[in-house]
PDB file of N, CA and C in Angstrom:
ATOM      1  N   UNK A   1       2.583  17.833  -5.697  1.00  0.00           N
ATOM      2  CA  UNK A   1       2.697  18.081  -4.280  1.00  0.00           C
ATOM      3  C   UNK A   1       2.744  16.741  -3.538  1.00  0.00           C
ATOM      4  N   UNK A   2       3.380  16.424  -2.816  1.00  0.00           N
ATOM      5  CA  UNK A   2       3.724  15.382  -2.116  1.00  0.00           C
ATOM      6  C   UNK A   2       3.326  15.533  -0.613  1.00  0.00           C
ATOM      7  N   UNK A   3       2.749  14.102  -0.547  1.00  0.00           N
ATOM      8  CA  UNK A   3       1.682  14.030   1.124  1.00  0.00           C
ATOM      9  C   UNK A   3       2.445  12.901   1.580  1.00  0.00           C
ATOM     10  N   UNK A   4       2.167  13.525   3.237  1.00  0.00           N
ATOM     11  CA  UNK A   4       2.219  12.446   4.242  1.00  0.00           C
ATOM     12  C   UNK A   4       1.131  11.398   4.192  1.00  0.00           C
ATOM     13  N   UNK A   5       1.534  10.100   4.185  1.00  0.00           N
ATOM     14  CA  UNK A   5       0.303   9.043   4.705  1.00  0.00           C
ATOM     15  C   UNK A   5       0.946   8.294   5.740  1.00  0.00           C
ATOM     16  N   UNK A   6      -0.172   7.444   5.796  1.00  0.00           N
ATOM     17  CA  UNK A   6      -0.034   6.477   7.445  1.00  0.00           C
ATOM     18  C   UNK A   6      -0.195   5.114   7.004  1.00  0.00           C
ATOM     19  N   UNK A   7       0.684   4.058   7.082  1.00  0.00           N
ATOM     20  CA  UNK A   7      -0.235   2.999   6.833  1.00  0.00           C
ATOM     21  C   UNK A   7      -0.125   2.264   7.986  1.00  0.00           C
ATOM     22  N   UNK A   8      -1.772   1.830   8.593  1.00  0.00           N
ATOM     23  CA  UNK A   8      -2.440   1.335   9.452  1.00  0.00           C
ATOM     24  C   UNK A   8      -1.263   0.329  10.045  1.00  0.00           C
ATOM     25  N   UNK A   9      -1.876   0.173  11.361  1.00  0.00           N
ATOM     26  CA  UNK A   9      -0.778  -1.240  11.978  1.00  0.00           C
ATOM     27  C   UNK A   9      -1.222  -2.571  11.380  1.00  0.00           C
ATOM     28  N   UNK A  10      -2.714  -2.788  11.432  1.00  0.00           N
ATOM     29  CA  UNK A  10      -3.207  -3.799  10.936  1.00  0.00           C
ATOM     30  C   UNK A  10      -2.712  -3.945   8.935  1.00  0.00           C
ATOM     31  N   UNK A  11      -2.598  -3.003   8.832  1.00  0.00           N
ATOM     32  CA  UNK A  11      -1.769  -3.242   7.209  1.00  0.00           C
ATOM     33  C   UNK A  11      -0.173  -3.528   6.978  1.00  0.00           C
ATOM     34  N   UNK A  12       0.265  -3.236   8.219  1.00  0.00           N
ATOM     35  CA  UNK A  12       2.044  -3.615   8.390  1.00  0.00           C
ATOM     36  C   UNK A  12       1.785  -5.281   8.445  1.00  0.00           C
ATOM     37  N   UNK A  13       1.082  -5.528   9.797  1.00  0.00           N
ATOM     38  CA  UNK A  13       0.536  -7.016   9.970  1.00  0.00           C
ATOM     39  C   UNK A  13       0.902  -7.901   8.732  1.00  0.00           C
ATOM     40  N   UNK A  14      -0.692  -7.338   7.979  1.00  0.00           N
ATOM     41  CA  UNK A  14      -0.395  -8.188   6.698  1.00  0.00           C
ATOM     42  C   UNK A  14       0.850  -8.296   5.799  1.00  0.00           C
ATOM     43  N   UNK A  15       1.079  -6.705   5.080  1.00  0.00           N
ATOM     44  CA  UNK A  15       2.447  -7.069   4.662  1.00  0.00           C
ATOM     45  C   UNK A  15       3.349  -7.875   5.101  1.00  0.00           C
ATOM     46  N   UNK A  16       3.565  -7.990   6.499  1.00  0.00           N
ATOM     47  CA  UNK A  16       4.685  -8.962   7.261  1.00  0.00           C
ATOM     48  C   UNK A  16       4.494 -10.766   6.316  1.00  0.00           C
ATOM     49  N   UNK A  17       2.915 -10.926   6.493  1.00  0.00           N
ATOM     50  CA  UNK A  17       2.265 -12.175   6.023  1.00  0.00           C
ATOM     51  C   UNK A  17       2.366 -12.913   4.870  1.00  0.00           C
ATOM     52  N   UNK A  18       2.669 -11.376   3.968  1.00  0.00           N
ATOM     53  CA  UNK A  18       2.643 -11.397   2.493  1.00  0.00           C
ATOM     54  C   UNK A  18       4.073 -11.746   1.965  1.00  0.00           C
ATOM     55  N   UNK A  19       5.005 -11.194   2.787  1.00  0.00           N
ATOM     56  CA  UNK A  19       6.349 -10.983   2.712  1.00  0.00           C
ATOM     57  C   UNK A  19       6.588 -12.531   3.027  1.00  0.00           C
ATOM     58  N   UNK A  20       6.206 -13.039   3.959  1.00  0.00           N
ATOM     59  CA  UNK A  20       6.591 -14.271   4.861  1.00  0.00           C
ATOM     60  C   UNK A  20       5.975 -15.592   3.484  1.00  0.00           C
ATOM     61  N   UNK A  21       4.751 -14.759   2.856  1.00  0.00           N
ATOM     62  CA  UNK A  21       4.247 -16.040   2.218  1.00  0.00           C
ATOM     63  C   UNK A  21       5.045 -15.939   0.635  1.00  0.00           C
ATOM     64  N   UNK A  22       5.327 -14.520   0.536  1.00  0.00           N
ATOM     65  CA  UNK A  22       6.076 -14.845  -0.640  1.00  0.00           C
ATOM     66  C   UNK A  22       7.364 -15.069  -0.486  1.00  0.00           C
ATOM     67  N   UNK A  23       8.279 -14.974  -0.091  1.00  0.00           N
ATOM     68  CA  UNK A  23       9.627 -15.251   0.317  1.00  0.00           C
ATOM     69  C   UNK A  23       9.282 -16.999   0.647  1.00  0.00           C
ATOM     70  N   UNK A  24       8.534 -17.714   1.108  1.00  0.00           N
ATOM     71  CA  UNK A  24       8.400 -19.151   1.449  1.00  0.00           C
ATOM     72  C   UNK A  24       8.493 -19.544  -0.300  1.00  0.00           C
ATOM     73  N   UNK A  25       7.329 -19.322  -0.344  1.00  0.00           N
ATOM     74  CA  UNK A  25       6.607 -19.898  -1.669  1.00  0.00           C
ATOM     75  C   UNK A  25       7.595 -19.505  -2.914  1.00  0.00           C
ATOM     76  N   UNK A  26       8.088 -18.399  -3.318  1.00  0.00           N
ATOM     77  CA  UNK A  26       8.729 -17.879  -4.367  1.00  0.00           C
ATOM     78  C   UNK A  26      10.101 -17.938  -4.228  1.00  0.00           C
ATOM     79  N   UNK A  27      10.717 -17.286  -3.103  1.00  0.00           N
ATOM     80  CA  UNK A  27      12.112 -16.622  -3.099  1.00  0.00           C
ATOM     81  C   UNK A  27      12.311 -15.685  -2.493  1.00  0.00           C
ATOM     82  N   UNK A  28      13.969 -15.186  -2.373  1.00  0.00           N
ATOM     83  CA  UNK A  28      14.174 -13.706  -2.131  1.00  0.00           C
ATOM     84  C   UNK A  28      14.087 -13.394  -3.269  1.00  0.00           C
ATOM     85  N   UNK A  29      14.748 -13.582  -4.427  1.00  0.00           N
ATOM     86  CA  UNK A  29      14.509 -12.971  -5.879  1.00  0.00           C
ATOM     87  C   UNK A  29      13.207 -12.136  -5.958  1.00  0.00           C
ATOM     88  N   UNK A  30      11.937 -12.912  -6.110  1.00  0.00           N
ATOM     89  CA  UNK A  30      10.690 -12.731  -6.448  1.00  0.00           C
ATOM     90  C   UNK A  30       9.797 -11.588  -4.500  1.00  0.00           C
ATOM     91  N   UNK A  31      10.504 -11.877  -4.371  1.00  0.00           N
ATOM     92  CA  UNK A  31      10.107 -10.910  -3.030  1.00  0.00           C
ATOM     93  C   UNK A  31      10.798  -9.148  -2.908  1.00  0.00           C
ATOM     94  N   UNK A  32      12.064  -9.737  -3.213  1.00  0.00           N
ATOM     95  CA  UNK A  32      13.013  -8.091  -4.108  1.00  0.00           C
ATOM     96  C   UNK A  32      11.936  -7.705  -5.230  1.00  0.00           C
ATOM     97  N   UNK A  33      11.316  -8.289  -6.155  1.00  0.00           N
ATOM     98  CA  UNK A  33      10.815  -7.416  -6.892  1.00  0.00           C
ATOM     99  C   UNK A  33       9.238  -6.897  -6.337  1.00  0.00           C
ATOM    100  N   UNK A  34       8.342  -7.789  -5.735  1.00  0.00           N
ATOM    101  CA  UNK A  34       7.248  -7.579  -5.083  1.00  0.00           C
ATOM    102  C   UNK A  34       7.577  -6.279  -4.249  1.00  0.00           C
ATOM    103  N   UNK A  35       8.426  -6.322  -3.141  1.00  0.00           N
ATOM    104  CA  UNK A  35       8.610  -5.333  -2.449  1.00  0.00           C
ATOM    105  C   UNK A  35       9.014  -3.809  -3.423  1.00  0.00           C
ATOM    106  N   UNK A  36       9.897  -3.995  -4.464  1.00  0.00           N
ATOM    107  CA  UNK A  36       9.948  -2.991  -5.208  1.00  0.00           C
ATOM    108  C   UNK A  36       8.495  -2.162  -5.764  1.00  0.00           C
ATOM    109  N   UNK A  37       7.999  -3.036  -5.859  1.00  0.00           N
ATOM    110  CA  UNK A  37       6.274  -2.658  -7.268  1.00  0.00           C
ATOM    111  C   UNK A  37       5.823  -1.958  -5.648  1.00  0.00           C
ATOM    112  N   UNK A  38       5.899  -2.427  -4.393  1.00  0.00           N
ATOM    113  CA  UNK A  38       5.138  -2.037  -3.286  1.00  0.00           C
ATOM    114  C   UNK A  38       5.590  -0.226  -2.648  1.00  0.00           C
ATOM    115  N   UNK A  39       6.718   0.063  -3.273  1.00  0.00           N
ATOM    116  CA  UNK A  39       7.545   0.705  -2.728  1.00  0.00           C
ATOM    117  C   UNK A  39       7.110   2.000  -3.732  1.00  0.00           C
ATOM    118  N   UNK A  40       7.406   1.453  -4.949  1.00  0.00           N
ATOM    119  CA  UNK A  40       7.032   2.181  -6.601  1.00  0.00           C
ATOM    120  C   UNK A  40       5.263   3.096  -6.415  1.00  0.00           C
ATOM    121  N   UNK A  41       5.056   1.838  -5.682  1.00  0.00           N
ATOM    122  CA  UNK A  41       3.051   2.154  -5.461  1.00  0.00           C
ATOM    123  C   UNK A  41       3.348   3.451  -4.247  1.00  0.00           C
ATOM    124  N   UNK A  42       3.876   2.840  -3.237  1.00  0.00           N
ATOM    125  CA  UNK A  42       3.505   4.415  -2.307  1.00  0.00           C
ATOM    126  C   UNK A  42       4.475   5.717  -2.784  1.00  0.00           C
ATOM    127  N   UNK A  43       5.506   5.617  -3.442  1.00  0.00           N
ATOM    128  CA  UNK A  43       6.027   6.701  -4.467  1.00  0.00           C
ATOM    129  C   UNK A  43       5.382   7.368  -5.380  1.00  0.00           C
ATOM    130  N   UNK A  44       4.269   6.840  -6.140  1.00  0.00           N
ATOM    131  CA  UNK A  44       3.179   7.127  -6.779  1.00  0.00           C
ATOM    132  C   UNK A  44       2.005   7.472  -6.332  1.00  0.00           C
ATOM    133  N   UNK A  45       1.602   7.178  -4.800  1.00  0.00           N
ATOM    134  CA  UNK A  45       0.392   7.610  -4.272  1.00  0.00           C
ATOM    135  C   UNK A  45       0.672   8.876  -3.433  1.00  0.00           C
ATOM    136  N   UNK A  46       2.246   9.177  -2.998  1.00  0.00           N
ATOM    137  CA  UNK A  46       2.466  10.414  -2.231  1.00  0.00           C
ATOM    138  C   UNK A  46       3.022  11.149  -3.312  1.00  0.00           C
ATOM    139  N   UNK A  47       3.230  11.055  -4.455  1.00  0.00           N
ATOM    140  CA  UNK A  47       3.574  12.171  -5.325  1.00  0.00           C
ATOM    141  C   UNK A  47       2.083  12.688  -6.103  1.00  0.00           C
ATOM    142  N   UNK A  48       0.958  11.626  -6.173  1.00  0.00           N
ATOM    143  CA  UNK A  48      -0.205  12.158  -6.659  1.00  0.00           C
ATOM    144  C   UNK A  48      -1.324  11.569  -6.117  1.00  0.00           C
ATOM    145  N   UNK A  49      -1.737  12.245  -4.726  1.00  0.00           N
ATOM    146  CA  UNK A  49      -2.886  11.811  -4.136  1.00  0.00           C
ATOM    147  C   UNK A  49      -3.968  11.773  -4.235  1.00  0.00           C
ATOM    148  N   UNK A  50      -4.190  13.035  -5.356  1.00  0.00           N
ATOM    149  CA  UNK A  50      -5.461  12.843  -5.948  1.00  0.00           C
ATOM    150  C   UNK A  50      -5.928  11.939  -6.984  1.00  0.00           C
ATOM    151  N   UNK A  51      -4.904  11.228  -7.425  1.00  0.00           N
ATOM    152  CA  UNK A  51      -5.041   9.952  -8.495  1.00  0.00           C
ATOM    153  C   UNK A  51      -5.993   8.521  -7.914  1.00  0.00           C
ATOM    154  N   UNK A  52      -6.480   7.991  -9.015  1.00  0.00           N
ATOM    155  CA  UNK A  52      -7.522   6.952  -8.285  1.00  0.00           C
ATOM    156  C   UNK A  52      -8.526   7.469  -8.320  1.00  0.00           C
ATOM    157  N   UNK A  53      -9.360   6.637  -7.265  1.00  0.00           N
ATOM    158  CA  UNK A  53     -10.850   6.970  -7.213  1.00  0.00           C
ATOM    159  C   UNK A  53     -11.235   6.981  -5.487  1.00  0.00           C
ATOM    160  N   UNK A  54     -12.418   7.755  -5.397  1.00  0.00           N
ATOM    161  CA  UNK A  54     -12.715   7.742  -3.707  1.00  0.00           C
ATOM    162  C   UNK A  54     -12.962   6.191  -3.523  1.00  0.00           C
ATOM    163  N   UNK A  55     -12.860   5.695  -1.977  1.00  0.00           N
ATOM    164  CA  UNK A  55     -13.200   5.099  -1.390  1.00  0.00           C
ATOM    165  C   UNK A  55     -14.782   4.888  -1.045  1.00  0.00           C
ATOM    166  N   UNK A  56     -15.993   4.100  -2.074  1.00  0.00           N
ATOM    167  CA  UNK A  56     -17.198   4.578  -1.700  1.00  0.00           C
ATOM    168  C   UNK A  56     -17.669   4.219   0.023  1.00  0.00           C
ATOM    169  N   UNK A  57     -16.963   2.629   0.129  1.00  0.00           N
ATOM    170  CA  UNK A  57     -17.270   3.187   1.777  1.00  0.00           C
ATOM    171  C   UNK A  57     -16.979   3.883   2.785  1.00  0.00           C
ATOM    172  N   UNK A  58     -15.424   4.423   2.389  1.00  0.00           N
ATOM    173  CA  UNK A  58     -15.330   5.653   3.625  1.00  0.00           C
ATOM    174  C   UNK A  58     -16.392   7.207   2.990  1.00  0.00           C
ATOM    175  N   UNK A  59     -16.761   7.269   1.715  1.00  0.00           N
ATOM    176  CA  UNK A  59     -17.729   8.023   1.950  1.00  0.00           C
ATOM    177  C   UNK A  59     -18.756   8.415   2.338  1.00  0.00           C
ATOM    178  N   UNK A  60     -19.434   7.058   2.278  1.00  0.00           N
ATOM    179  CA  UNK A  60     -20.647   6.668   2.953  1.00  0.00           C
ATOM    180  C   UNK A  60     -20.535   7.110   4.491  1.00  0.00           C
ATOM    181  N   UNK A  61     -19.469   6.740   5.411  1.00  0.00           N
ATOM    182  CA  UNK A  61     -19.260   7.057   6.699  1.00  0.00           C
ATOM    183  C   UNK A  61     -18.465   9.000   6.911  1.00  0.00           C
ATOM    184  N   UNK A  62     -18.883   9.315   5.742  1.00  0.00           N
ATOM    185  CA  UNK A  62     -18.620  10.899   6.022  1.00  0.00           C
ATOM    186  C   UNK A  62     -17.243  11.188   5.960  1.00  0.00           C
ATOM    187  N   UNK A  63     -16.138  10.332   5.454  1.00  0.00           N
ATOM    188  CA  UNK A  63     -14.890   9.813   5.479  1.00  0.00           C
ATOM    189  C   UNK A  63     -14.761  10.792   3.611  1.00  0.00           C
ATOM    190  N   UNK A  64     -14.321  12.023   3.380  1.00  0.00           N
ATOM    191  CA  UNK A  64     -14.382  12.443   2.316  1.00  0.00           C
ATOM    192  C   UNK A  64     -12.566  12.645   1.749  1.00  0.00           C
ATOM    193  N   UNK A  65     -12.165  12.620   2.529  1.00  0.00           N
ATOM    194  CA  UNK A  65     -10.268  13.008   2.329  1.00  0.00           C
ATOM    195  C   UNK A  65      -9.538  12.172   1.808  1.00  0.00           C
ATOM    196  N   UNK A  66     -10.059  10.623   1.494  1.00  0.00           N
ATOM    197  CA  UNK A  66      -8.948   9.945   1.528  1.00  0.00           C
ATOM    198  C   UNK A  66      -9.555   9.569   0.135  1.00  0.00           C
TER     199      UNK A  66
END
């Protein structure tokens, strides 16, 4: 079953950072594949959301869904 997620603004932020520091430092080459593995990961987390493990601090804050 396949889910909607959200990812945070403050997590676009970074990606932007990550993108900016690997594309400096590495390449486009090596940034095409980073972005791929990144892409592969949320393909894999909205096709099986229950995979992984809870978050113990959003449980702690009563945070049980994610």
């Amino acid at each position: 079953m396949s889910r909607h997620f959200v990812i945070l603004d403050s997590a676009k932020e970074e990606f932007k950072e990550i993108k900016q520091y690997v594309k400096r430092e590495f390449g486009d080459m090596i940034w095409n594949e980073v972005n791929h593995e990144y892409k592969t990961a949320f393909t894999l987390i909205k096709s099986n959301p229950q995979s992984g493990s809870p978050i113990e601090e959003l449980k702690e804050l009563g945070i049980n869904h994610i």
